[in-house]
Protein backbone atom coordinates (compact mmCIF):
# COMPACT_ATOMS: atom_id res chain seq x y z
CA UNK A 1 -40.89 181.36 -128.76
CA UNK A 2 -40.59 177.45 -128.31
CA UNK A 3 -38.70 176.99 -131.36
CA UNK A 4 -36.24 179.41 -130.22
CA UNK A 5 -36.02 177.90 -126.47
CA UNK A 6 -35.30 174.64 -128.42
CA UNK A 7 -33.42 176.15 -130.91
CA UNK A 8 -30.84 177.50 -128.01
CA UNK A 9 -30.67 173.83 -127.10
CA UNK A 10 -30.13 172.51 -130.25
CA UNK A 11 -27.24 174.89 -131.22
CA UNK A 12 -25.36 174.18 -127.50
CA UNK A 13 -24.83 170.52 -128.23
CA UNK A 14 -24.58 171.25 -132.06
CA UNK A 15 -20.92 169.76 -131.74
CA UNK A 16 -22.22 166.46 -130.34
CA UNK A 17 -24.00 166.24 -134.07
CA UNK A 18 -21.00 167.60 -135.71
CA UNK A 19 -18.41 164.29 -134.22
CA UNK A 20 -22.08 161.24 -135.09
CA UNK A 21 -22.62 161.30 -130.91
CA UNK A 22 -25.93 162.00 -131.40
CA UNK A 23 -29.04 163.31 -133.98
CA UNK A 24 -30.81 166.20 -133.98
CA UNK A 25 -33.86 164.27 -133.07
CA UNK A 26 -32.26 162.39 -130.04
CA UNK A 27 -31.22 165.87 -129.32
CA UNK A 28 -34.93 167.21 -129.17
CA UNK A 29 -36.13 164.09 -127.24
CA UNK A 30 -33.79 164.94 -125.02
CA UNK A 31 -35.05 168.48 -124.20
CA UNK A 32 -38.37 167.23 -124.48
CA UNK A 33 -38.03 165.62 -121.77
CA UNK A 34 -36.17 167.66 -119.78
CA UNK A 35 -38.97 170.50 -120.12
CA UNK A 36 -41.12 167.50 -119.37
CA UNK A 37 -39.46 166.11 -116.16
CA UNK A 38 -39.11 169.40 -114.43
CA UNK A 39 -41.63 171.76 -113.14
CA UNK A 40 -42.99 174.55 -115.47
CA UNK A 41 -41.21 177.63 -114.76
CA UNK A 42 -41.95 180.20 -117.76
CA UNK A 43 -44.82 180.08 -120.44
CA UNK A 44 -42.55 177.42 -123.26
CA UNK A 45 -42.54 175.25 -119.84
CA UNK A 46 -46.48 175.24 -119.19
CA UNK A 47 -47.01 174.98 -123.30
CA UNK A 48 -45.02 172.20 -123.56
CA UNK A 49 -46.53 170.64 -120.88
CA UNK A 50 -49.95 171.17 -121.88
CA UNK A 51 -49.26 170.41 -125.35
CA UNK A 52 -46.97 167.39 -125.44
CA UNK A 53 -46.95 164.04 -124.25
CA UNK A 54 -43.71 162.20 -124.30
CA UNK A 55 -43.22 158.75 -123.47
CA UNK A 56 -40.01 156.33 -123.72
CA UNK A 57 -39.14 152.75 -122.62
CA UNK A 58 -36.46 150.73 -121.27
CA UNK A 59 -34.26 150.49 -125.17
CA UNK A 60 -34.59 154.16 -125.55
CA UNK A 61 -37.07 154.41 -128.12
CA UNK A 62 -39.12 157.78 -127.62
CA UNK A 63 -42.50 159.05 -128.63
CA UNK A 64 -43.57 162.56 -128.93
CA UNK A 65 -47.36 163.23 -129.74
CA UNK A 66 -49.25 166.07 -129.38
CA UNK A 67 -52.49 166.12 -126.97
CA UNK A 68 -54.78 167.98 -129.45
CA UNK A 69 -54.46 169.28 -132.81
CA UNK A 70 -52.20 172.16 -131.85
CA UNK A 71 -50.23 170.05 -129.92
CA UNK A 72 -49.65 167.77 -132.97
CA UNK A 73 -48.64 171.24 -134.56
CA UNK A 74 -46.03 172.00 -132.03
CA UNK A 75 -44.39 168.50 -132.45
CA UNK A 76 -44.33 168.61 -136.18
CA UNK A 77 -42.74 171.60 -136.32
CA UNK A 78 -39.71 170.94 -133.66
CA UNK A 79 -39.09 167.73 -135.55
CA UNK A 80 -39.22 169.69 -138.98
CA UNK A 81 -36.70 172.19 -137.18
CA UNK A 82 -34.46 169.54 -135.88
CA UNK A 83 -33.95 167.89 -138.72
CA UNK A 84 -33.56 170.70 -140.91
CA UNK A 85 -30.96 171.86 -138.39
CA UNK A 86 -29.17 169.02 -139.10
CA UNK A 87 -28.77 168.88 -142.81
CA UNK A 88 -27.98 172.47 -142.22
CA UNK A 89 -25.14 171.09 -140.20
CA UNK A 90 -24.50 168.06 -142.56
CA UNK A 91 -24.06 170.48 -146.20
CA UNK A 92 -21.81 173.07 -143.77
CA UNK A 93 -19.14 169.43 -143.05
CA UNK A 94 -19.44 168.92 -146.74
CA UNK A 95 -18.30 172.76 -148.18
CA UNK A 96 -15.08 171.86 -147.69
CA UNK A 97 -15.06 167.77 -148.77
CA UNK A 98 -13.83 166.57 -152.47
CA UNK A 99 -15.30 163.22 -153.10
CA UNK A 100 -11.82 161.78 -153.00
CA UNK A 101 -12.21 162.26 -149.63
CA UNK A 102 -14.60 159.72 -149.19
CA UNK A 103 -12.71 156.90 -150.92
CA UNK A 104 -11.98 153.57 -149.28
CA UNK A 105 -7.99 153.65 -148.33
C-alpha cells in the first residue's frame, strides 16, 4: 500500500531521472516530505507519519529514520525500492547503447 502510493510518485517524475535532474532517492525525500508536511488524509498518510521521522537542513542533506523497528522497516524498504527503480531505469537507457557510444569525441 505505501510502496505503491510512492511508487505512483516515483514513476510521475520518472523522466526527471531519465534527463540526471534528479535520483530516485532525492525523489523519495521529496515525497517524504511532502506526506510529512501536510496533514494525514488516508491511512499511507497517518503510517507515514507515525512511522517516519524526516529531518533536513539548510544544504539539503536529508535524513529518513524510522521511529521503531517497523518504522526502520518501512524506510529500508522505500529506499531499497527507489533505488532499484532506478537501475531499472538506468539498464532500460542502456538496451539500446553500443559502447562506442560512450567514447570521448
Amino acid at each position: 500500500m505505501i510502496l505503491a502510493e510512492f511508487s505512483k510518485y516515483l514513476q510521475s517524475r520518472k523522466q526527471e531521472i531519465i534527463d540526471g535532474k534528479t535520483s530516485a532517492t532525492k525523489i523519495l525525500c521529496d515525497w517524504v516530505r511532502l506526506v510529512i508536511y501536510k496533514n494525514p488524509k488516508n491511512h499511507v498518510d497517518k503510517i507515514i507519519h507515525k512511522e517516519l521521522l524526516f529531518a533536513e537542513n539548510s544544504l539539503g542533506d536529508f535524513l529518513i529514520v524510522g521511529k521503531s523497528d517497523s518504522g526502520r522497516v518501512l524506510a529500508n524498504a522505500l529506499y531499497n525500492y527507489a533505488q532499484s527503480y532506478e537501475h531499472y531505469i538506468m539498464s532500460r537507457w542502456l538496451q539500446d547503447k553500443n559502447p562506442m557510444d560512450f567514447n570521448e569525441k
